[in-house]
N, C-alpha and C. Protein backbone atom coordinates (compact mmCIF):
# COMPACT_ATOMS: atom_id res chain seq x y z
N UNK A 1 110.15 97.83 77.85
CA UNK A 1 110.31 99.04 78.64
C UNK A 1 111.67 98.95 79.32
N UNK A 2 112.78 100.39 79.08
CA UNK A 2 113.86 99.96 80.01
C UNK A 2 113.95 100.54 81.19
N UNK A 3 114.99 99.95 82.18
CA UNK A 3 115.10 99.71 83.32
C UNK A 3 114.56 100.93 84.35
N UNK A 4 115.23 102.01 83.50
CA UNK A 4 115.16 103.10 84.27
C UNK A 4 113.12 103.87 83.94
N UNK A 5 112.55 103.24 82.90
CA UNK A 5 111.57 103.82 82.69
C UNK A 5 110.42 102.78 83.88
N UNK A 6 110.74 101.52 83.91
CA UNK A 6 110.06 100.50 84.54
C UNK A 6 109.94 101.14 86.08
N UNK A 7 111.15 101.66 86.93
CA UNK A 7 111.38 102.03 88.21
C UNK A 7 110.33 103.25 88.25
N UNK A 8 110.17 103.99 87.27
CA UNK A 8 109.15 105.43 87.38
C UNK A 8 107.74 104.78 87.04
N UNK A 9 107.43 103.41 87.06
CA UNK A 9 105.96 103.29 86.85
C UNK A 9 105.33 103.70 88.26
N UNK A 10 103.58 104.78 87.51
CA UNK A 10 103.09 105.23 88.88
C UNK A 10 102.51 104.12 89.42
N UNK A 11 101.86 104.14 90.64
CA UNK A 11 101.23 103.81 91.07
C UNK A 11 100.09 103.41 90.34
N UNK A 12 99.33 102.42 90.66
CA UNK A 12 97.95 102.05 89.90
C UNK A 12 96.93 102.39 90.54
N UNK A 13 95.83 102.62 89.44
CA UNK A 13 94.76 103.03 89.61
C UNK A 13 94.07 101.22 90.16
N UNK A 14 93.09 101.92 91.30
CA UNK A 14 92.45 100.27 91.86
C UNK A 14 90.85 100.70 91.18
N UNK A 15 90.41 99.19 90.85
CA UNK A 15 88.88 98.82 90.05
C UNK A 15 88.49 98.01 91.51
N UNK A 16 87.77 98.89 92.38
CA UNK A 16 87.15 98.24 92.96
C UNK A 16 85.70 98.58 93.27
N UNK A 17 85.01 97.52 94.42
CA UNK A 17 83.61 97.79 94.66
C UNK A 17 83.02 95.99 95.36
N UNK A 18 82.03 96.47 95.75
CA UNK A 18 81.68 95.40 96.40
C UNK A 18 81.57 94.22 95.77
N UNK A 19 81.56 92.89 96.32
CA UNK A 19 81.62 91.71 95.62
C UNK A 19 80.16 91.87 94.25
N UNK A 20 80.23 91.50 93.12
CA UNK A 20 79.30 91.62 91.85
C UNK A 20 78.87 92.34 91.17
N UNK A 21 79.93 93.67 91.53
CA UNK A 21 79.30 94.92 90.91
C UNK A 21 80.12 94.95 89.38
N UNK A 22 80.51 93.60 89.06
CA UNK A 22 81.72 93.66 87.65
C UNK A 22 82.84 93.93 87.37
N UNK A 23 83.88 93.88 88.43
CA UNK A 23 85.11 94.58 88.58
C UNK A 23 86.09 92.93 87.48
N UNK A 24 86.15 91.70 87.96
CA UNK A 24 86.29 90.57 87.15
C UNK A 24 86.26 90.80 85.36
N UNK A 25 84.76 90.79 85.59
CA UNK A 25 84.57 90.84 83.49
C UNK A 25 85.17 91.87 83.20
N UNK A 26 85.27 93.40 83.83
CA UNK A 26 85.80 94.28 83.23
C UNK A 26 87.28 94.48 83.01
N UNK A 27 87.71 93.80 84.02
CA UNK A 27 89.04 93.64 84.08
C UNK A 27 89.45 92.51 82.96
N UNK A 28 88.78 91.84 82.88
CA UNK A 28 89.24 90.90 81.27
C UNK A 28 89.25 91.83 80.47
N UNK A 29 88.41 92.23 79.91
CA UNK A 29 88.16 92.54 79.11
C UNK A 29 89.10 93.91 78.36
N UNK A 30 89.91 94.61 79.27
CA UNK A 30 91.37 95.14 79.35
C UNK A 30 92.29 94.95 79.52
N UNK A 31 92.30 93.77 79.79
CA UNK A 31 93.60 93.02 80.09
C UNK A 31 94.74 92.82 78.79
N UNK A 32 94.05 92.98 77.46
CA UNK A 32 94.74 92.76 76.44
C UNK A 32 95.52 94.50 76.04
N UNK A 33 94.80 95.30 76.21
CA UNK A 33 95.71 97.00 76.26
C UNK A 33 95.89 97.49 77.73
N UNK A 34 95.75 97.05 78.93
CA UNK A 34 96.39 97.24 79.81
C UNK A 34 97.20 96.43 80.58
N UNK A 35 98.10 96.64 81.54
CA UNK A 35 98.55 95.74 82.52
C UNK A 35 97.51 95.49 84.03
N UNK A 36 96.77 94.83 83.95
CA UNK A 36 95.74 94.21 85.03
C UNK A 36 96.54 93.11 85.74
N UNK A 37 95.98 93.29 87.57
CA UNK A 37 96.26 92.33 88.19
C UNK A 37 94.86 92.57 89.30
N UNK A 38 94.73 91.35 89.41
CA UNK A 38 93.71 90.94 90.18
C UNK A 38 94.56 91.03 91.73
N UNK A 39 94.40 91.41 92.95
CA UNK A 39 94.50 91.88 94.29
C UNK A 39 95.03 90.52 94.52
N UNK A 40 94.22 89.40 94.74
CA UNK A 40 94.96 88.27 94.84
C UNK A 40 95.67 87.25 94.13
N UNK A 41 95.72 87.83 92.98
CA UNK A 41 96.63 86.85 92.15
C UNK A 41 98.12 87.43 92.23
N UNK A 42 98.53 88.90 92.23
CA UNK A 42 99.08 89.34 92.36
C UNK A 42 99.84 88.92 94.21
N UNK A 43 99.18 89.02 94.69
CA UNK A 43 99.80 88.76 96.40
C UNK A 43 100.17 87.19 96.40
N UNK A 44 99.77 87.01 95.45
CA UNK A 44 100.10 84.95 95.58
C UNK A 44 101.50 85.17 94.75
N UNK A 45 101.75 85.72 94.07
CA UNK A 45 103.22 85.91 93.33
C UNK A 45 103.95 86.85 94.27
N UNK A 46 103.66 87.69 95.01
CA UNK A 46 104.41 88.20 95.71
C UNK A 46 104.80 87.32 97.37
N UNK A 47 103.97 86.74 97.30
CA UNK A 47 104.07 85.56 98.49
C UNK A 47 103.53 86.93 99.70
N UNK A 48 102.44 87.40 99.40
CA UNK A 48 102.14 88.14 100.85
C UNK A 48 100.38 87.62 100.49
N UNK A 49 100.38 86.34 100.23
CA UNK A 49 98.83 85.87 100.33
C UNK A 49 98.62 84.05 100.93
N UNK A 50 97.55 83.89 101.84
CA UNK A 50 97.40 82.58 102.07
C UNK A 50 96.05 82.06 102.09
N UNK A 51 95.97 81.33 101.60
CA UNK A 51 94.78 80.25 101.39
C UNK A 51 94.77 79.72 99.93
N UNK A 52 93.63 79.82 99.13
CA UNK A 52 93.51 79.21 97.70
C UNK A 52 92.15 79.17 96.99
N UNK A 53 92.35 79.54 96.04
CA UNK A 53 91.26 80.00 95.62
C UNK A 53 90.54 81.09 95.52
N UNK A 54 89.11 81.30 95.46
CA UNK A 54 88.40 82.98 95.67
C UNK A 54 88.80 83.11 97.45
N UNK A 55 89.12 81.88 98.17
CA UNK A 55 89.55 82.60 99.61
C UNK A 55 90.89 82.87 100.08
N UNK A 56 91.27 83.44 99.59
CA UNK A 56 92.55 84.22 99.77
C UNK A 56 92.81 85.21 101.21
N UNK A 57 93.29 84.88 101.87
CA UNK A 57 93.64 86.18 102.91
C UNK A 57 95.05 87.02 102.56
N UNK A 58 94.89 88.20 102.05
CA UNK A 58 96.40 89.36 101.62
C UNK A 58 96.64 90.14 102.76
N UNK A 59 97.90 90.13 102.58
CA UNK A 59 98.68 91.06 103.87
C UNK A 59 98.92 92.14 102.93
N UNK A 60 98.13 93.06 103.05
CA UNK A 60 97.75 94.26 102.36
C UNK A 60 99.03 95.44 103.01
N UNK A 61 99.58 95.43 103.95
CA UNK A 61 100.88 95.91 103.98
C UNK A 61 102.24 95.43 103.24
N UNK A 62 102.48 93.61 103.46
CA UNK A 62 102.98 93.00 103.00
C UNK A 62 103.01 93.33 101.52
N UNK A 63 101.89 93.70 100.64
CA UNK A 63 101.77 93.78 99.24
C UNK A 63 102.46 94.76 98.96
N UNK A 64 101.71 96.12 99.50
CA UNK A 64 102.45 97.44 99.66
C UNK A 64 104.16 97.23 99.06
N UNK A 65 104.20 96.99 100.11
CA UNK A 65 105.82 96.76 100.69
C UNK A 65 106.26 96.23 99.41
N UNK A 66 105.93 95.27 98.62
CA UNK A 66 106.23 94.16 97.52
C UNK A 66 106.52 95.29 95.97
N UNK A 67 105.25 95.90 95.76
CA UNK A 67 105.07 96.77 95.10
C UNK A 67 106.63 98.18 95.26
N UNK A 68 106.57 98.70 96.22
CA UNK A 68 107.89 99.37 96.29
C UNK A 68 108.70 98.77 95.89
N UNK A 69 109.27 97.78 96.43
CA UNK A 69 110.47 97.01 96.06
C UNK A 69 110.65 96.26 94.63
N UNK A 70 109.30 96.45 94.24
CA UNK A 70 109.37 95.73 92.86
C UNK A 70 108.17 96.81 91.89
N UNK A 71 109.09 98.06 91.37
CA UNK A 71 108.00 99.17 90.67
C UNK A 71 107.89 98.30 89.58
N UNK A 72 108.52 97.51 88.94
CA UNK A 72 108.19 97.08 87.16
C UNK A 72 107.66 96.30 86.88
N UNK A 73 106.90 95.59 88.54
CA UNK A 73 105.58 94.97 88.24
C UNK A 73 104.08 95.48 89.05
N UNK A 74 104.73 97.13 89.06
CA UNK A 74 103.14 97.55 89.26
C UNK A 74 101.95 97.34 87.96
N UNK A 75 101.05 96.76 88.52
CA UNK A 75 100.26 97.35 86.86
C UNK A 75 99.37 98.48 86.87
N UNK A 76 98.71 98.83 85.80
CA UNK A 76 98.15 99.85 85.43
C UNK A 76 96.67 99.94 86.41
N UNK A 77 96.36 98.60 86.97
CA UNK A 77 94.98 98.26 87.04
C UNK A 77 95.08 97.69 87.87
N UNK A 78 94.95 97.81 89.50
CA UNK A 78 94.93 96.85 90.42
C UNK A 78 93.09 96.43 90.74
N UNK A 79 92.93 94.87 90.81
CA UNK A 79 90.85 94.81 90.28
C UNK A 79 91.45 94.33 91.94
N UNK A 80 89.97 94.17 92.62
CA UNK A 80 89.68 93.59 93.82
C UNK A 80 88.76 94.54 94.91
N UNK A 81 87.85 93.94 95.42
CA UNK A 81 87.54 94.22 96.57
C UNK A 81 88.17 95.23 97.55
N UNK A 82 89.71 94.72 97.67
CA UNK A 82 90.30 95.42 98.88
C UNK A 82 91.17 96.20 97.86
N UNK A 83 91.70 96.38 96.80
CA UNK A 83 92.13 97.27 95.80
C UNK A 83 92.43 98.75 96.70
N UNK A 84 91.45 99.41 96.89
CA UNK A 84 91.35 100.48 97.32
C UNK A 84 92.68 100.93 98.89
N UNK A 85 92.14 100.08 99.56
CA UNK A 85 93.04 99.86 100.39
C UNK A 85 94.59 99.54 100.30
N UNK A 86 95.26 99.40 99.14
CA UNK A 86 96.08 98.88 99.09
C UNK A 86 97.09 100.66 98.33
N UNK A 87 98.28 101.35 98.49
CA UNK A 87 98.66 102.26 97.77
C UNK A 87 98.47 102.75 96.52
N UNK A 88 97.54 103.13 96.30
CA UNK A 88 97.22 103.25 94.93
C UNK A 88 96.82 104.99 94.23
N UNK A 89 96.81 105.21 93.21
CA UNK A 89 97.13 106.89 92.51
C UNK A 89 95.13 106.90 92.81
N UNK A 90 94.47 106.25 93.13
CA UNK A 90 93.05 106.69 92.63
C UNK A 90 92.33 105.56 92.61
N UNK A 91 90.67 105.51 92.84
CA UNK A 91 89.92 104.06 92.76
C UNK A 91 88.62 104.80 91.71
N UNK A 92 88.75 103.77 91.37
CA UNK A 92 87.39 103.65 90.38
C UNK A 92 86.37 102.24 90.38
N UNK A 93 85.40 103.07 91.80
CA UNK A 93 84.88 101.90 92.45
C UNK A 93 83.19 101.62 91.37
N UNK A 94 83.37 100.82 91.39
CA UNK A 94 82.16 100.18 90.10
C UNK A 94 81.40 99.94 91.67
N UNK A 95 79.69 99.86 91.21
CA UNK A 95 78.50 100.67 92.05
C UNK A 95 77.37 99.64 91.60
N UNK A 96 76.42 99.01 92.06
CA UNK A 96 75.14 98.14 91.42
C UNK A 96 74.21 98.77 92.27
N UNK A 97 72.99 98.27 91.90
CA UNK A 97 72.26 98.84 92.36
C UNK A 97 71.94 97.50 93.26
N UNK A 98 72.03 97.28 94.75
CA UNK A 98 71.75 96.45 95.70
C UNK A 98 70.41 95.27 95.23
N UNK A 99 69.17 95.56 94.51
CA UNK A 99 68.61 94.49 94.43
C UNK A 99 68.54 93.96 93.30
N UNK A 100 69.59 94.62 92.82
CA UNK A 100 70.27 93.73 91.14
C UNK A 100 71.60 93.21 91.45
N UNK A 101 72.17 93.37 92.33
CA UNK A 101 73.49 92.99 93.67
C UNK A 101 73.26 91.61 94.03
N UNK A 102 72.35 91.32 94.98
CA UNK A 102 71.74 90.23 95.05
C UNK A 102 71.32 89.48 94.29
N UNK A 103 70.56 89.93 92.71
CA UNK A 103 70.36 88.65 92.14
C UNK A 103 71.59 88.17 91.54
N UNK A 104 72.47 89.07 90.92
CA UNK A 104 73.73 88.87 90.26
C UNK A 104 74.78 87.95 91.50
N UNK A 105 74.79 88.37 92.52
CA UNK A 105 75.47 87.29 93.32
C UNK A 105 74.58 85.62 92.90
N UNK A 106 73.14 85.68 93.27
CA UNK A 106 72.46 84.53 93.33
C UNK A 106 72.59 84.08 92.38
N UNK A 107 72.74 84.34 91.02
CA UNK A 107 72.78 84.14 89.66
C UNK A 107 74.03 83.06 89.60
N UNK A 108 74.81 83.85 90.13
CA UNK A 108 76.68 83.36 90.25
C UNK A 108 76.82 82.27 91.13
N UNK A 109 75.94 81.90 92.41
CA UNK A 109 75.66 81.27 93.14
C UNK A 109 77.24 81.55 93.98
N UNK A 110 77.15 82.74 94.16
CA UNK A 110 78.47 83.22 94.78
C UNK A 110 78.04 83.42 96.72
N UNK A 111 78.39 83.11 97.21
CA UNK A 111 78.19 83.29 98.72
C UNK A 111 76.69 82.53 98.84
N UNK A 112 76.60 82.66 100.15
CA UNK A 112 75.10 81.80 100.72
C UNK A 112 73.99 83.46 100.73
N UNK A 113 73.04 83.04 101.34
CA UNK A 113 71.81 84.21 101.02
C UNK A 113 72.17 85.12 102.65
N UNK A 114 72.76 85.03 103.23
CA UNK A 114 73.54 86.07 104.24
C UNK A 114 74.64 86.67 103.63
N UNK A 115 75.87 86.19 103.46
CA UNK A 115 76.76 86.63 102.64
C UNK A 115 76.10 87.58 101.38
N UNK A 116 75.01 87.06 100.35
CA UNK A 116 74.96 88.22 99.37
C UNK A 116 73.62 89.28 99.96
N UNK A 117 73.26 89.14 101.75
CA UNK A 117 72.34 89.94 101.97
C UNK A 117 73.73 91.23 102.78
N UNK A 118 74.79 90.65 103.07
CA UNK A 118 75.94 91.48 103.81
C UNK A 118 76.04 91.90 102.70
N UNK A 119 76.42 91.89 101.40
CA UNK A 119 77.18 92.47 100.25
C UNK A 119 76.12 93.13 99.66
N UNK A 120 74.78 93.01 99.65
CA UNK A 120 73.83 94.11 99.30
C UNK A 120 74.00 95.56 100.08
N UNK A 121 73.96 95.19 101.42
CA UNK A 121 73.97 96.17 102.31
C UNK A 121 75.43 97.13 102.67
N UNK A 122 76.71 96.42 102.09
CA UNK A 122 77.38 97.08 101.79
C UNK A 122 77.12 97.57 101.17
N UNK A 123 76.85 97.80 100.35
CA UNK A 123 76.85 98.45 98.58
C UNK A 123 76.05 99.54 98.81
N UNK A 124 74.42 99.20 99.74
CA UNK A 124 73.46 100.30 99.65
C UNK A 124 74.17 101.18 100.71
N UNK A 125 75.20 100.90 101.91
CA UNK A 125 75.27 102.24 102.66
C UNK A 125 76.91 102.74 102.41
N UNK A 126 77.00 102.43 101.04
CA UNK A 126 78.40 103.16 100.37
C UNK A 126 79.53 103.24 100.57
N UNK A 127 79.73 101.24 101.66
CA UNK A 127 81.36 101.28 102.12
C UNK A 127 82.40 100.91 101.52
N UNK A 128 82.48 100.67 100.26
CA UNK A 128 84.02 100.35 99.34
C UNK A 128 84.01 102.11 99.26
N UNK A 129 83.22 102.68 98.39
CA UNK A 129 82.97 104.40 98.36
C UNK A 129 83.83 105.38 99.35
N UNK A 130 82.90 104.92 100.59
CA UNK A 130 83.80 105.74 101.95
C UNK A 130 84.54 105.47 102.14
N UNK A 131 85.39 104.24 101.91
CA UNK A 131 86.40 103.90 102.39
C UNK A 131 87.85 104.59 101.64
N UNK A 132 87.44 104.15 100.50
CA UNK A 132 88.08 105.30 99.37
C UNK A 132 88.35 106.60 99.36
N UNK A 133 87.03 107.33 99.70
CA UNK A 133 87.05 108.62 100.08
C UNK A 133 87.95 108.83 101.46
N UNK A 134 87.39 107.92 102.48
CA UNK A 134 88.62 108.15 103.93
C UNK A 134 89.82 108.03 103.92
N UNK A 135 90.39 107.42 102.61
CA UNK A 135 91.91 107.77 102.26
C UNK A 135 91.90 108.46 101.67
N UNK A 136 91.41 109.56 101.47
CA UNK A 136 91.18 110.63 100.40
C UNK A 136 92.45 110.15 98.69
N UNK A 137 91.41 109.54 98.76
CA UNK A 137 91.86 108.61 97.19
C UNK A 137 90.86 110.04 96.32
N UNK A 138 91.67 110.09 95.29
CA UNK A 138 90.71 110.63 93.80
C UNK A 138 90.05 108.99 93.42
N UNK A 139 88.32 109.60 93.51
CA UNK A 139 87.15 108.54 93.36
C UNK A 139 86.66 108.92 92.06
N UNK A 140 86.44 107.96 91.15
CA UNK A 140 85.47 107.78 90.31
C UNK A 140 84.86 106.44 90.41
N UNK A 141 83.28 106.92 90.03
CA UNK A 141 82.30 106.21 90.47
C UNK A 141 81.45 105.82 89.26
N UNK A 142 80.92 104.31 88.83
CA UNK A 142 80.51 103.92 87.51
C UNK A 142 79.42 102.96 88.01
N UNK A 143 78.21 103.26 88.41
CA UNK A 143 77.24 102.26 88.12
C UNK A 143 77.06 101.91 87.25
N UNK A 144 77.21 100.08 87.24
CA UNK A 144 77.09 99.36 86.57
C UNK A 144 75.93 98.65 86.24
N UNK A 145 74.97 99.22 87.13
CA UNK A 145 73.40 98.31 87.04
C UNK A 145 72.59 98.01 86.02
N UNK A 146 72.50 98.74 85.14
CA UNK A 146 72.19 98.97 83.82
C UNK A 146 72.68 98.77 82.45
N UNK A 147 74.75 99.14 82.44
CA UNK A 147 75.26 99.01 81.90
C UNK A 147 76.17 97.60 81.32
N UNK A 148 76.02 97.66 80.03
CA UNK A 148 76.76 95.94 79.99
C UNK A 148 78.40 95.94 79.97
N UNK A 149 79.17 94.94 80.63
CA UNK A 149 80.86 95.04 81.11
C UNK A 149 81.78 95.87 79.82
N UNK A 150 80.83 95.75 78.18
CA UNK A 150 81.66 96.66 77.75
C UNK A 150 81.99 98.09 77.41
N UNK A 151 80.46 98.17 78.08
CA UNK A 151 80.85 100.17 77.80
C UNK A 151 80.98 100.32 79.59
N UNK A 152 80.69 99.60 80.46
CA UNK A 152 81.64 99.87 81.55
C UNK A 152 83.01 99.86 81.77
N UNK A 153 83.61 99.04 80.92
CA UNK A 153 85.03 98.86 80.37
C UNK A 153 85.57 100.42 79.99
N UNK A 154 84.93 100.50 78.82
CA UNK A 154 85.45 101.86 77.80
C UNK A 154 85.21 102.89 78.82
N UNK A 155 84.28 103.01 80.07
CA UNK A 155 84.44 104.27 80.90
C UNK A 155 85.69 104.30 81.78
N UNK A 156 86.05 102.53 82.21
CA UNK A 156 87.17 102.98 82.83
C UNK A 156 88.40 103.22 81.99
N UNK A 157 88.25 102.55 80.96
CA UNK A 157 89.81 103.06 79.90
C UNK A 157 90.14 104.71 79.94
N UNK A 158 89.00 105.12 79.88
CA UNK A 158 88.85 106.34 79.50
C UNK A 158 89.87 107.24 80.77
N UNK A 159 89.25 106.62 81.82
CA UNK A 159 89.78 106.86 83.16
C UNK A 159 91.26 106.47 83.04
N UNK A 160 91.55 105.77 82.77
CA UNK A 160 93.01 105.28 82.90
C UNK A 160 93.68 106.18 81.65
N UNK A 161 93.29 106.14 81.05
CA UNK A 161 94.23 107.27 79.79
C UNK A 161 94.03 108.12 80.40
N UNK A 162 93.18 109.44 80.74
CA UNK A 162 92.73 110.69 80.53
C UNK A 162 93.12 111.40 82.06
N UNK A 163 92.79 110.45 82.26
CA UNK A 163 93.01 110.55 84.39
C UNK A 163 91.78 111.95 84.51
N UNK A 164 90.54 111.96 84.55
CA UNK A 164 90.04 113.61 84.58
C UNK A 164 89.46 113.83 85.60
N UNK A 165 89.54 114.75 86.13
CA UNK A 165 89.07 115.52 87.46
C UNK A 165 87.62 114.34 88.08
N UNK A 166 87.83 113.64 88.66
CA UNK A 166 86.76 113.19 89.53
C UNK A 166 85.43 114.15 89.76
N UNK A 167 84.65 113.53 89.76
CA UNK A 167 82.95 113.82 89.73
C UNK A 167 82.78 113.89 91.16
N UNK A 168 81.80 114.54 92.14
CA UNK A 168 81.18 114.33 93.20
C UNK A 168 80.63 112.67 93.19
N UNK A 169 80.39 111.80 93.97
CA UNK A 169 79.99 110.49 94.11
C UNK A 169 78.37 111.29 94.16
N UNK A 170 77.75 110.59 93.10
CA UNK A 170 75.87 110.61 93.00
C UNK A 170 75.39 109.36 93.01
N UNK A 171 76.07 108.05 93.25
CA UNK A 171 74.96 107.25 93.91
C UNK A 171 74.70 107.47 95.05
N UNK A 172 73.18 107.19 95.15
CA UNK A 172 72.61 107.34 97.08
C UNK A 172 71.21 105.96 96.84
N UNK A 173 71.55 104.63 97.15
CA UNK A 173 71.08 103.77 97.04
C UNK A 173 69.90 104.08 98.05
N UNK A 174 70.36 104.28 99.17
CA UNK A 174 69.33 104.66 100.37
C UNK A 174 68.39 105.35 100.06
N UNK A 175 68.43 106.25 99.24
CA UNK A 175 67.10 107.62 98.70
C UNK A 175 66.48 106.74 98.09
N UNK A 176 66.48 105.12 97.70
CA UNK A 176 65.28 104.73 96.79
C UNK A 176 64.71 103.78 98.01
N UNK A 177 63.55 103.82 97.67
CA UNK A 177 62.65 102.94 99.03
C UNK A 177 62.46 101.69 98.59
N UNK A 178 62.70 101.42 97.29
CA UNK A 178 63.07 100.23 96.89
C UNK A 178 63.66 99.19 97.52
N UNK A 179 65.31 99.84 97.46
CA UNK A 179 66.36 99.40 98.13
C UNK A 179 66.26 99.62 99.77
N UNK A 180 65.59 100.65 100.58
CA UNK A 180 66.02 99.98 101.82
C UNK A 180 64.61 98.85 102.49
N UNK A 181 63.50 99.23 101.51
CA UNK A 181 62.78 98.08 101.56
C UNK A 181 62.90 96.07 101.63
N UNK A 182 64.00 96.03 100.36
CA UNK A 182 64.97 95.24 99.94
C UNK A 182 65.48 94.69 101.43
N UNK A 183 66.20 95.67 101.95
CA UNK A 183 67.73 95.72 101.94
C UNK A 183 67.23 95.12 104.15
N UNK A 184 65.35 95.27 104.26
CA UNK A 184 64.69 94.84 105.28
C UNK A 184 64.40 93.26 105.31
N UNK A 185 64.84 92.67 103.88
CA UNK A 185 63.94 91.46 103.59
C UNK A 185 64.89 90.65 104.26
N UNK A 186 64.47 89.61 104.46
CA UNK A 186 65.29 88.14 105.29
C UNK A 186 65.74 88.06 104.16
N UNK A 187 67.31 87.24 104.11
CA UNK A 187 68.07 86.84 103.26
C UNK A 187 67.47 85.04 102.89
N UNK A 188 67.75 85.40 101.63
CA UNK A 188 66.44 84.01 100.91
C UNK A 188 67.31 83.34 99.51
């Protein structure tokens, strides 16, 4: 790509959503026809990240800032948690269903049983979602609860080529009594 085409790259679209909703596998799994960067792998090359490992703390201004000054390594695909938050054309926040949230954390043996009872309860009262929406980001929304990482994949490709008019957000985890039943239980 030359110089002058590299400086006009847009902004990236962010893959985010609460910790286990698949933003990781899906992001592999495009990584070979898109340009993907993971939130903190990316801030560790820009030197606006500290710690090591999955605990990373990003200076999410600092990144910003990095990104301007350096358009020809925006990528197409910013994955992460805080993704959304960070300048971006649009989020396409991937969605689980909270007591398939929890086992998929437990599965992963990712956080302790508080940590994946906080990240259930994110998920069921829709804060990667709102948060998105309160920057009035263009949202698309892909529950993944059901679906396996590769036709969740092909929905976001789709998204990234096509860019198409955003949907109203129709998850409402809360309307199932399931989940706020769940979402009452001691963390175990």
């Amino acid at each position: 790509m030359d110089a002058a085409r590299q400086a006009d790259r847009p902004r990236p679209i962010a893959l985010t959503g609460t910790p286990g909703t698949g933003k990781s596998r899906v992001a592999r799994s495009l990584g070979a026809r898109w340009r993907v960067s993971e939130v903190g792998d990316l801030a560790r090359s820009a030197h606006t990240a500290r710690g090591a490992g999955r605990a990373v703390e990003v200076d999410l201004r600092g990144l910003d800032r990095w990104l301007d000054r350096h358009p020809a390594e925006r990528p197409d695909l910013l994955v992460g948690h805080l993704a959304h938050l960070l300048d971006v054309d649009g989020a396409i926040v991937l969605r689980c269903r909270p007591t398939e949230l929890r086992r998929r954390l437990a599965r992963a043996r990712r956080g302790g049983p508080r940590d994946r009872q906080a990240n259930a309860i994110a998920e069921a009262v829709d804060l990667v979602l709102r948060e998105s929406l309160d920057r009035r980001l263009r949202v698309w929304e892909i529950d993944t609860t059901h679906r396996p990482p590769d036709q969740v994949a092909r929905a976001v490709e789709r998204i990234l080529r096509d860019r198409p008019t955003p949907a109203r957000p129709r998850v409402d985890w809360l309307a199932d009594p399931e989940v706020t039943a769940h979402l009452l239980d001691r963390p175990s």
